[in-house]
C-alpha atoms as a PDB file:
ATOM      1  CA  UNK A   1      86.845 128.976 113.871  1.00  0.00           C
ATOM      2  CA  UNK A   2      84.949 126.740 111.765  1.00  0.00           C
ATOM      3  CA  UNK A   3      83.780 123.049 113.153  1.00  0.00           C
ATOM      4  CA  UNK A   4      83.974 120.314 110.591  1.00  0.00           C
ATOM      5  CA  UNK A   5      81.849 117.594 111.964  1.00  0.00           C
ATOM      6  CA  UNK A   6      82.495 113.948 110.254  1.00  0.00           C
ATOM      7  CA  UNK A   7      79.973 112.401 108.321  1.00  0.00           C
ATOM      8  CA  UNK A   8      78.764 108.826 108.758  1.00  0.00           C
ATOM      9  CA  UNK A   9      76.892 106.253 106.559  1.00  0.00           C
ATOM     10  CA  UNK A  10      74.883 103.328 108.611  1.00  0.00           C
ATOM     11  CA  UNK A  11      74.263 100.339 107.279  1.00  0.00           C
ATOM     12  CA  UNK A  12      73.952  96.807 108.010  1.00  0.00           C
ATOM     13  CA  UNK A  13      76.434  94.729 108.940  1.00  0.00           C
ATOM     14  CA  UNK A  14      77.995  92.734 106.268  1.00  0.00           C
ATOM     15  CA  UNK A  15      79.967  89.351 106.829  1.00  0.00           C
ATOM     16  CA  UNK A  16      83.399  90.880 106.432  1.00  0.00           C
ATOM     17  CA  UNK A  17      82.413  93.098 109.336  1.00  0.00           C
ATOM     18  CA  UNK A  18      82.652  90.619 111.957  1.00  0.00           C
ATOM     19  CA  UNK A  19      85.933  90.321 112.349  1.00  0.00           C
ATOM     20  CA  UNK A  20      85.983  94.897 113.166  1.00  0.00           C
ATOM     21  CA  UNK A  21      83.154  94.269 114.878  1.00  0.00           C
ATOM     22  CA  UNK A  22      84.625  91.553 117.265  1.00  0.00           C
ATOM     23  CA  UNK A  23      87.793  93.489 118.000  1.00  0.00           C
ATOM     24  CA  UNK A  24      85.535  96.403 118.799  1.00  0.00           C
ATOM     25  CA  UNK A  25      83.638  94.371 120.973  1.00  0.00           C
ATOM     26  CA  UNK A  26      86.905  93.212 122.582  1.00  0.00           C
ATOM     27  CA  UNK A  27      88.449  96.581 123.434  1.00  0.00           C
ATOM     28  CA  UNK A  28      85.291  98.192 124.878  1.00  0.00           C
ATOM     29  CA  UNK A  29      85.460  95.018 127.346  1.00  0.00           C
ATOM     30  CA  UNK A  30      88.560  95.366 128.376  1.00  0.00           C
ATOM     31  CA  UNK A  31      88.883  97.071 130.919  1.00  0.00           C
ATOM     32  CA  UNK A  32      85.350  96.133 132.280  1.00  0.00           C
ATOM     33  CA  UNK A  33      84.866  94.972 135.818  1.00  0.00           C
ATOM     34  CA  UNK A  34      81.661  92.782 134.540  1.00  0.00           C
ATOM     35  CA  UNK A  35      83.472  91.190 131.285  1.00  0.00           C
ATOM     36  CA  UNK A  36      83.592  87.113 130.631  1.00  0.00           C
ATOM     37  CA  UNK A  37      85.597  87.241 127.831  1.00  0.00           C
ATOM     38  CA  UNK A  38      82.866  85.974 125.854  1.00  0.00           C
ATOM     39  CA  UNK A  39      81.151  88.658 124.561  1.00  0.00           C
ATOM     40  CA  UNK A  40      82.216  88.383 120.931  1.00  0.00           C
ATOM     41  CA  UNK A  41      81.025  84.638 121.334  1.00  0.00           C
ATOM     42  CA  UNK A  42      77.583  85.917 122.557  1.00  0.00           C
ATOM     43  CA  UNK A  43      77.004  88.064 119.772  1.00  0.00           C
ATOM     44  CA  UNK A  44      78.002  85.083 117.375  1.00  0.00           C
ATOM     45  CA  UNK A  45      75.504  82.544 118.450  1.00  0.00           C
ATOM     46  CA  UNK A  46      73.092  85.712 118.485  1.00  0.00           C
ATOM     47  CA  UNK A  47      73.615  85.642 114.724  1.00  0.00           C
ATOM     48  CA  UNK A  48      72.627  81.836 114.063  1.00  0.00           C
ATOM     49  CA  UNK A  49      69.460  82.191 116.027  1.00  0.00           C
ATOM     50  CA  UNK A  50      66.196  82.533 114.227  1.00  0.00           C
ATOM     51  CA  UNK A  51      65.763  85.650 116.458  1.00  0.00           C
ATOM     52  CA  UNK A  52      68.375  87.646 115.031  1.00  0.00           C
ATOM     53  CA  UNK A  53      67.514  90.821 112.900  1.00  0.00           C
ATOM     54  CA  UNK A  54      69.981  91.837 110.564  1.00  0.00           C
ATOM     55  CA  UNK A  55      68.081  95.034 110.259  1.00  0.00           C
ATOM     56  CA  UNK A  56      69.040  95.931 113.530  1.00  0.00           C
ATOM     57  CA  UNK A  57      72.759  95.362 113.257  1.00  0.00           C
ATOM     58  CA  UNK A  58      73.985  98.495 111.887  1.00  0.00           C
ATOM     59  CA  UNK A  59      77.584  99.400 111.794  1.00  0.00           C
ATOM     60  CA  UNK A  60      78.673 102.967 111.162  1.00  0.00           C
ATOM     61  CA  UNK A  61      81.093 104.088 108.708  1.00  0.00           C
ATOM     62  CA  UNK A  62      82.885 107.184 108.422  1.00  0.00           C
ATOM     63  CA  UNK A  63      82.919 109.174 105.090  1.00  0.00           C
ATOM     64  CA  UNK A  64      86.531 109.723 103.618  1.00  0.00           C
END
C-alpha cells in the first residue's frame, strides 16, 4: 500500500489570514482548562507592537 503524504507551502501570514487564523486560535482553546477567551485578542495587539515579526508568523497551506 502506497502512503501519499500531503504537501504544504509556508508562508507568511497575510491580512486576509486573520480571520482563519483567529478561528483556529479559538477551537484549539476550547476545550482548554487554562483559556481566557482572549487569546485571539492577544495575538492582535501582538501584531501592532513594534516587536512583532512578520517573518515569524507563518501559516501553512496545504497543496490542492
Amino acid at each position: 500500500m502506497k502512503s501519499r503524504m500531503k504537501e504544504f507551502v509556508i508562508r507568511e501570514e497575510k491580512e486576509e489570514d486573520y480571520f482563519a487564523i483567529s478561528h483556529l486560535i479559538t477551537e484549539s482553546f476550547a476545550s482548554a482548562s487554562h483559556k481566557d477567551g482572549k487569546e485571539t485578542h492577544l495575538v492582535e495587539e501582538i501584531r501592532k507592537t513594534k516587536a512583532y515579526l512578520p517573518s515569524l508568523s507563518l501559516v501553512a497551506n496545504s497543496r490542492r
